[in-house]
Protein backbone atom coordinates (compact mmCIF):
# COMPACT_ATOMS: atom_id res chain seq x y z
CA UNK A 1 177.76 110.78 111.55
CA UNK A 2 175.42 112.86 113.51
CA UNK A 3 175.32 115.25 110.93
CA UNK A 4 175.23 112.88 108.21
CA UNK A 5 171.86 111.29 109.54
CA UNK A 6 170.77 115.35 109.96
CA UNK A 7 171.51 115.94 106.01
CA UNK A 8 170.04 113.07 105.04
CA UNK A 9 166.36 113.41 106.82
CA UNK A 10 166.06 117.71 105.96
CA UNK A 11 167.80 117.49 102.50
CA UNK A 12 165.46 118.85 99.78
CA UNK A 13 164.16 116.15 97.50
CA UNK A 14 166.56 116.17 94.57
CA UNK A 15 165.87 113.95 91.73
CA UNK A 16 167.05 113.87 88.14
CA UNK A 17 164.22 113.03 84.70
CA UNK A 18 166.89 110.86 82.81
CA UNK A 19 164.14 109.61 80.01
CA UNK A 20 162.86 107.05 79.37
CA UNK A 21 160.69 106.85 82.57
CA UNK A 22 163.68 106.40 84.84
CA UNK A 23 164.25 109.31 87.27
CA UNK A 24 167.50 108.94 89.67
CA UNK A 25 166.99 110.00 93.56
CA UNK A 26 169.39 111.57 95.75
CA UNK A 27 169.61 109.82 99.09
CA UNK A 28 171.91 112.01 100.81
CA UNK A 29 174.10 109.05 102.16
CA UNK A 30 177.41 110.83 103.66
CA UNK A 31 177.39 113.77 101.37
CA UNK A 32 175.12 115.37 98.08
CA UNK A 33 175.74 113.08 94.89
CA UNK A 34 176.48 109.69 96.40
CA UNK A 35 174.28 107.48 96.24
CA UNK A 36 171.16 107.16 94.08
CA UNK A 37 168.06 105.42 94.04
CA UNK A 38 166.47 104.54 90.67
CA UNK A 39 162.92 104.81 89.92
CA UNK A 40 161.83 103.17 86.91
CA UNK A 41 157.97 104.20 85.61
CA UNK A 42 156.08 101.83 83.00
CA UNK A 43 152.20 102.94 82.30
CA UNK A 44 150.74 102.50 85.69
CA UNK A 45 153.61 100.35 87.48
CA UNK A 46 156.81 101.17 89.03
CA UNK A 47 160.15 100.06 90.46
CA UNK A 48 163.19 101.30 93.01
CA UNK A 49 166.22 100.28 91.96
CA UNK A 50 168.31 100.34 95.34
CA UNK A 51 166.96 102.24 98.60
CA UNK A 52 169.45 103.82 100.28
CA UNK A 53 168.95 104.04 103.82
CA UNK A 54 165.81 104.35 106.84
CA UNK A 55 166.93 108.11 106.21
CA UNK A 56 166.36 107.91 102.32
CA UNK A 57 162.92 107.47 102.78
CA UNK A 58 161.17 110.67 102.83
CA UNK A 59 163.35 110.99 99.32
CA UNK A 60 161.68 108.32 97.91
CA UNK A 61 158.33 108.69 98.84
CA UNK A 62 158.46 112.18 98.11
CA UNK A 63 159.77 111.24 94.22
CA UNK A 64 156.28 109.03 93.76
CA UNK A 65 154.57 112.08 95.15
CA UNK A 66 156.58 114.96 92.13
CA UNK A 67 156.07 112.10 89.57
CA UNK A 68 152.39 111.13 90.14
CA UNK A 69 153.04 107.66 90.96
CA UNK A 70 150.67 106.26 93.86
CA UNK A 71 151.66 103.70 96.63
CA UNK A 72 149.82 101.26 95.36
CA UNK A 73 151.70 101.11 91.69
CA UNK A 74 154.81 100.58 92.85
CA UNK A 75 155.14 96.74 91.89
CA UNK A 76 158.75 96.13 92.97
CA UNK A 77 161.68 97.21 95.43
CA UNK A 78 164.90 95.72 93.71
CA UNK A 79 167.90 95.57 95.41
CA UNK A 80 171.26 94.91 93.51
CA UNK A 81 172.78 93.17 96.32
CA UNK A 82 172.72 93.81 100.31
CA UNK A 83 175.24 96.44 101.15
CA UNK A 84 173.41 98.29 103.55
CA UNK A 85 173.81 101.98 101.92
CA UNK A 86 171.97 99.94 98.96
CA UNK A 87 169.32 98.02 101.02
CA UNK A 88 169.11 99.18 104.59
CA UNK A 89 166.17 100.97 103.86
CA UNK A 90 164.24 97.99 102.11
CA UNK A 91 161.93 97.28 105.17
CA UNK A 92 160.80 100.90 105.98
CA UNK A 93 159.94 101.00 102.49
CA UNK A 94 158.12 97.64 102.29
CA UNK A 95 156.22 99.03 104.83
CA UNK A 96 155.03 102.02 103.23
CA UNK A 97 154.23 100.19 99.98
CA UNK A 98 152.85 97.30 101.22
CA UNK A 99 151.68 96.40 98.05
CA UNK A 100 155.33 95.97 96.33
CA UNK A 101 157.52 92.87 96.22
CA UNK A 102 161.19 92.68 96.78
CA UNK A 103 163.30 91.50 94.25
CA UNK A 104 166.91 90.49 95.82
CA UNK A 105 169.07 87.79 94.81
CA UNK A 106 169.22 84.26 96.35
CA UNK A 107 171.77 84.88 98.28
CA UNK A 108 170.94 87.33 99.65
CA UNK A 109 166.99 86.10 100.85
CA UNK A 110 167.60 85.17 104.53
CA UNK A 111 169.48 88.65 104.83
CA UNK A 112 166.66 90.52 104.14
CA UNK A 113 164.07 88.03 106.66
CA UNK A 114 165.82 88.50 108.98
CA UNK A 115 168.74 91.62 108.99
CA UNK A 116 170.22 91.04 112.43
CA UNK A 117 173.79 89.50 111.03
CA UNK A 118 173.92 92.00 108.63
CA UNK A 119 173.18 94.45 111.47
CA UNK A 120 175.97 92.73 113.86
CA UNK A 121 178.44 92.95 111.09
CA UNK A 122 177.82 96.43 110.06
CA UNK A 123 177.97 96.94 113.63
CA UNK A 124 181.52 95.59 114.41
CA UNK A 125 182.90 97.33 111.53
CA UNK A 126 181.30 100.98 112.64
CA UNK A 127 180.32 100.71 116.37
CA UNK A 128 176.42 100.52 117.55
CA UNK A 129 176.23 104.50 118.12
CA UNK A 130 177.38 104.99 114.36
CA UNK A 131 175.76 102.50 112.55
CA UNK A 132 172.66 103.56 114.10
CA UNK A 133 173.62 107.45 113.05
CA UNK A 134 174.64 105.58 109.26
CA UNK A 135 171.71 103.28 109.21
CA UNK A 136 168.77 103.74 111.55
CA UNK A 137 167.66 99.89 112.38
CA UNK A 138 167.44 97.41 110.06
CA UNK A 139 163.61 95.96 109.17
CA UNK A 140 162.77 92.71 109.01
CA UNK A 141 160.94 91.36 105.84
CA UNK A 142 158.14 88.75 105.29
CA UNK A 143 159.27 86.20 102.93
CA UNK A 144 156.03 85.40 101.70
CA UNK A 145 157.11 89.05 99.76
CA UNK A 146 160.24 88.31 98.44
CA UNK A 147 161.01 87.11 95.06
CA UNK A 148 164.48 85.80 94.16
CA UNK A 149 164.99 86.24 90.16
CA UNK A 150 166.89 83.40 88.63
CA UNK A 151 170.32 84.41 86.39
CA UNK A 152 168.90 85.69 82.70
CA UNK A 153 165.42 85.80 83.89
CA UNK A 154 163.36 88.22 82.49
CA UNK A 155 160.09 90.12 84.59
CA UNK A 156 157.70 92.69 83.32
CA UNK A 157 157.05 95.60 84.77
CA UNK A 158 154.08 98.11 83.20
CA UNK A 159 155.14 97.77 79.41
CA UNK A 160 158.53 96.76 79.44
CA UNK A 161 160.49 94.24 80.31
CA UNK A 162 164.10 93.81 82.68
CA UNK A 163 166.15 91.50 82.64
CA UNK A 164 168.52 89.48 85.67
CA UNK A 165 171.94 88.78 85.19
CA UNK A 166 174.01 87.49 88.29
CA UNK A 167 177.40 89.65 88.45
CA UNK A 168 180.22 88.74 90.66
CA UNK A 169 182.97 90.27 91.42
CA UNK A 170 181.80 92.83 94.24
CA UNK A 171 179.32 90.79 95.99
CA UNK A 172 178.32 87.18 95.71
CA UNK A 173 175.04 88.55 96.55
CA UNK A 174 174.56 91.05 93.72
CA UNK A 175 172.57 90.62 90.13
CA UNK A 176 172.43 93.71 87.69
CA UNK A 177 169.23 94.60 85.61
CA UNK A 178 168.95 95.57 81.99
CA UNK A 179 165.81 97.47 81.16
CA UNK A 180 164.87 95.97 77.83
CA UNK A 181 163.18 99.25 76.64
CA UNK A 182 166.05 101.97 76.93
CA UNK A 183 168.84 98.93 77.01
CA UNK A 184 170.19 100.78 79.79
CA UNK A 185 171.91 98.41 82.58
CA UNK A 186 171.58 99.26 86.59
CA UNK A 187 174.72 97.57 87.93
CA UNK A 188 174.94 98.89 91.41
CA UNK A 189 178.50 98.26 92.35
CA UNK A 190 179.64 95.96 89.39
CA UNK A 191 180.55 98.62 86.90
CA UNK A 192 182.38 100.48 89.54
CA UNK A 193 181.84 104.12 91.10
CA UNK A 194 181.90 107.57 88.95
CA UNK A 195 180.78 110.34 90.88
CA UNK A 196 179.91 113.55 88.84
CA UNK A 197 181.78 115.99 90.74
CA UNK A 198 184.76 114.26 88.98
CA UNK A 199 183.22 114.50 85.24
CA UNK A 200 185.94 116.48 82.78
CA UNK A 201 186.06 117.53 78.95
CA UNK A 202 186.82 113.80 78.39
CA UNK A 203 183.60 112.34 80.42
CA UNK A 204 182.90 110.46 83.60
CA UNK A 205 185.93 109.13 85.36
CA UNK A 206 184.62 105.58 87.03
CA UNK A 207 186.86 103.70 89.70
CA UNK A 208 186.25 100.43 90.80
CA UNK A 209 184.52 99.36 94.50
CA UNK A 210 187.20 96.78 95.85
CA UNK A 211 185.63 96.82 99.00
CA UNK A 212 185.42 93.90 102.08
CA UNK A 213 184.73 90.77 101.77
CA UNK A 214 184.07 89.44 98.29
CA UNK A 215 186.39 91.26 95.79
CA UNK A 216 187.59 89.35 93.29
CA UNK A 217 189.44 90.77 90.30
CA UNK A 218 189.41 87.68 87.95
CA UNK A 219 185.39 88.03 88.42
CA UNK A 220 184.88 91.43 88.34
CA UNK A 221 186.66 91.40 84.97
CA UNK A 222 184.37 88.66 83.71
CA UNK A 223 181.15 91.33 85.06
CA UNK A 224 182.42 94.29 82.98
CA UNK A 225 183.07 92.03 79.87
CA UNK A 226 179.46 90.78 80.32
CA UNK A 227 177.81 94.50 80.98
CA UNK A 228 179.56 95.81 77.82
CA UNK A 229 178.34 92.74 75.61
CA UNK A 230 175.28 93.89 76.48
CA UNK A 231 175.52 96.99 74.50
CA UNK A 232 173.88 99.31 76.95
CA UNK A 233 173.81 102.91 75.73
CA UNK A 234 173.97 104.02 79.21
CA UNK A 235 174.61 102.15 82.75
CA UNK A 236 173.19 103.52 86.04
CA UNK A 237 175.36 103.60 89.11
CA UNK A 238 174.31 103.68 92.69
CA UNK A 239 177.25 106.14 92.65
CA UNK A 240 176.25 108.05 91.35
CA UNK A 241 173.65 107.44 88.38
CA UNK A 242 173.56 107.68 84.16
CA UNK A 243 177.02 107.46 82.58
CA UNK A 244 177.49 106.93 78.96
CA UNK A 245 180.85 105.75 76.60
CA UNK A 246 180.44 102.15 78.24
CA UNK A 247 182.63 100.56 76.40
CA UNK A 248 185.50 103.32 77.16
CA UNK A 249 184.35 103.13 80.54
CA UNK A 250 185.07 99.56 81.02
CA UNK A 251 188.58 99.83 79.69
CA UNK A 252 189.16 102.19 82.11
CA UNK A 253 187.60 99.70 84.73
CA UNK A 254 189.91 96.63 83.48
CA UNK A 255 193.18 99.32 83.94
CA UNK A 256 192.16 100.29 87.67
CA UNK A 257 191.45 96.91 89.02
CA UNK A 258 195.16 95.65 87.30
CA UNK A 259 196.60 98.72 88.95
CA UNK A 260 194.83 98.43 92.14
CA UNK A 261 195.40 95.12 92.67
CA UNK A 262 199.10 95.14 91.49
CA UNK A 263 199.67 98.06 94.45
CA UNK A 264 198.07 95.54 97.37
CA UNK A 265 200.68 92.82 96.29
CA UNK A 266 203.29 95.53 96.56
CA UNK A 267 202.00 96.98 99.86
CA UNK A 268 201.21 93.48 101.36
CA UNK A 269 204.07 93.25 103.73
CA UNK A 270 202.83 96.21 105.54
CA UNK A 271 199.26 95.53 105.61
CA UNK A 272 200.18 93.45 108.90
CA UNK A 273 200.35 97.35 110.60
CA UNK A 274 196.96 98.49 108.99
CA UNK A 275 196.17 99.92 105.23
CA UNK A 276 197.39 103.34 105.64
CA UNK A 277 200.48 103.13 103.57
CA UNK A 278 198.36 101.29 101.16
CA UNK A 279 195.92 103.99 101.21
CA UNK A 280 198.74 106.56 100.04
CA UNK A 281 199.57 104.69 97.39
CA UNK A 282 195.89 104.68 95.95
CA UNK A 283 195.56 108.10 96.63
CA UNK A 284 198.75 108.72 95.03
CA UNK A 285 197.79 106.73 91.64
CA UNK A 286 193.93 108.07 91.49
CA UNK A 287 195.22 111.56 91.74
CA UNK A 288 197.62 111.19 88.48
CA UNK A 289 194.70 109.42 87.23
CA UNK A 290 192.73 112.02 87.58
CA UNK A 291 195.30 114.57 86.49
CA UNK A 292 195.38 112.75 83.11
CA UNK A 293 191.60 112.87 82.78
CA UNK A 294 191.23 116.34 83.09
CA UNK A 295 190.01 116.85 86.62
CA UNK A 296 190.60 120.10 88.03
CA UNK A 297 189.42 120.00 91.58
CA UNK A 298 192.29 120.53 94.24
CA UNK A 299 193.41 117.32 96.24
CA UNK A 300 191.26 118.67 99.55
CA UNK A 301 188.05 118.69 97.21
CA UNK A 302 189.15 115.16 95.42
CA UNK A 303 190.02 113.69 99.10
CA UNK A 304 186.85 115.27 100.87
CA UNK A 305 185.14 112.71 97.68
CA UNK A 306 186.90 110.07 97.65
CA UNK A 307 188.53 108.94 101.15
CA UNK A 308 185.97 107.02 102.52
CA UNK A 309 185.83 105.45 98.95
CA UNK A 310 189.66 104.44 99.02
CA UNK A 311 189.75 103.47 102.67
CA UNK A 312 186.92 100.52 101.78
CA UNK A 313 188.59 99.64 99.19
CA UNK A 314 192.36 99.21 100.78
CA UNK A 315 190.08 97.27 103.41
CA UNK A 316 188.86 95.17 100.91
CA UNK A 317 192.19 94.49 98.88
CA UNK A 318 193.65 93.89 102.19
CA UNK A 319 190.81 91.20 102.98
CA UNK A 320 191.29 89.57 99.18
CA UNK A 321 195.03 89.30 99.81
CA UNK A 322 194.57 87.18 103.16
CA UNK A 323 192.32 84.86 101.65
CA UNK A 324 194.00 84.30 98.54
C-alpha cells in the first residue's frame, strides 16, 4: 500500500479528451486505469465527477491547469455516492476550490460533515496504517457548502444542463447524472465495472460491483433498466470511464448479477469459514466469461486486474446473504 500511495502522488497526469467537454482523469488508485475522475467543461464553468483520493489531487488540479480551467470556475464537486476511492478526496479538494459546491446525495450529507465513521469503518476493514497508505485522512466539510440534489432534479452547469436520478442497488447513498447535452450518463458504480485492459474485438467487457454492505440484486436490476431507458449513447464509469453498446452492456450486467448471485447461494454453507472458496468460483466463471468475449490476457494478467475486484465482491455477496 506503500507503494500504491507512492504511484499515486509521482504518476504523470494522464487524462483522456472524450468530447463533448468531458475529459476523464486517471487517479492512480491501486494500479494505472482504475479509477477515473470526470471533468465536465461548459463555457466558463466546470464540474468533477468523483475525486478519487487525498493522493488524486495533484491529478486533478493539474487537469484544470492542461485544460485552461481556473479555480475559481469550477462550480461543483459531485460525488456519486461515498465510497471512499470515489469521495475521500472531496475535502482536500473543497479546499483548493473554495469556490465550488458539493453535490452528494442525502444520504450521504452527514458523511461528508463530518467523515470520522466513514473513517472508523474504512479503518476496521483495512487497519489504521493502510487506510492511511489507501486514503490519506479524511476532510471534514462545511455544510453551509453542500447541496443535496433531489431524485430527477435537474441543475445547470455553464450551458448545459444534468440531470439526478437516485440509483440503488450498490449504495443507498449513490445518484447517477445524465448530462443533458451529450446524453451521456456518469453512473459510478451502478452500471458496474469495465476496465479497458479487458476490451476485445467484441467491446468492453463490464462486471458488476457486488461489494459490502448494500448490494441488492432485485435493485440493481431496476438501476440498469432505468440507465438504459435513458438512451445514453455512452455511460462513464469510475472504472474505468466512456463505454458505448449500453444496451448490450446491460444484458451482460443482468447475466452476471443472476450468475453471481446464484454461485453465493451455492457457496453459502462455506461462507461460515471465509469467501475463499467462493472467490474460486467467481474467478472460475469470469475467466470463461472472459474466454467467450475474446480476452486474451493470461490468468496472472486477468488476476493481477481483477482480485481485489472479486474479493469485494464475494465480501459483499457474503454480507447480502446474511441479511437476507
Amino acid at each position: 500500500n506503500q507503494k500504491i500511495m507512492a504511484t499515486q502522488t509521482t504518476a504523470p497526469l494522464k487524462t483522456i479528451d472524450c468530447g463533448d467537454g468531458i475529459i476523464a482523469i486517471d487517479t492512480y488508485y491501486h494500479r494505472p486505469m482504475m479509477d477515473a475522475s470526470h471533468l465536465i467543461i461548459a463555457q466558463n464553468e466546470a464540474a468533477f465527477i468523483d475525486v478519487g483520493t487525498k493522493f488524486s489531487m495533484p491529478h486533478l488540479l493539474g487537469s484544470l491547469d492542461k485544460y485552461k480551467v481556473r479555480r475559481e470556475e469550477v462550480r461543483y464537486i459531485i460525488l456519486t455516492h461515498i465510497h471512499l476511492d470515489h469521495a475521500g478526496g472531496a475535502g482536500h479538494l473543497m479546499q483548493a476550490l473554495p469556490h465550488a459546491t458539493l453535490l452528494v446525495h442525502p444520504r450521504g450529507l452527514r458523511h461528508m460533515c463530518d467523515p470520522s465513521k466513514l473513517w472508523a469503518g474504512t479503518v476496521q476493514v483495512y487497519g489504521e496504517n493502510n487506510t492511511k497508505a489507501l486514503y490519506g485522512e479524511l476532510l471534514p466539510i462545511d455544510e453551509k457548502r453542500i447541496v443535496c440534489p433531489n431524485d430527477g432534479q435537474n441543475i445547470p452547469l455553464g450551458n448545459r444542463q444534468l440531470n439526478f436520478f437516485y440509483t440503488l442497488g450498490h449504495a443507498k447513498h449513490h445518484f447517477c447524472i445524465q448530462d443533458q447535452q451529450s446524453g451521456a450518463v456518469f453512473s459510478g458504480d451502478s452500471f458496474g465495472i469495465s476496465y479497458r485492459e479487458l476490451d476485445s474485438s467484441k467491446g468492453p467487457f463490464i462486471l458488476p460491483t457486488t461489494t459490502p454492505i448494500h448490494f441488492d440484486p432485485d435493485a440493481m436490476h431496476k438501476t440498469v433498466d432505468a440507465i438504459v431507458e435513458r438512451a445514453p449513447p455512452a455511460v462513464y464509469l469510475t472504472h474505468f470511464s466512456r463505454v458505448e453498446g449500453v444496451a448490450k452492456l446491460a444484458q451482460d450486467m443482468h447475466t452476471h448479477i443472476d450468475a453471481l448471485t446464484a454461485l453465493a447461494q451455492n457457496y453459502q454453507a462455506t461462507l461460515k469459514q471465509g469467501v475463499e472458496s467462493l472467490m474460486s468460483a467467481m474467478r472460475t466463471y469470469l475467466w470463461k466469461a472472459l474466454d467467450d468475449h475474446g480476452c486474451t490476457l493470461s490468468g496472472e494478467q486477468r488476476a493481477t486486474l481483477l482480485d481485489k475486484d472479486i474479493e469485494l465482491n464475494a465480501q459483499g455477496l457474503s454480507v447480502w446473504l446474511a441479511g437476507r
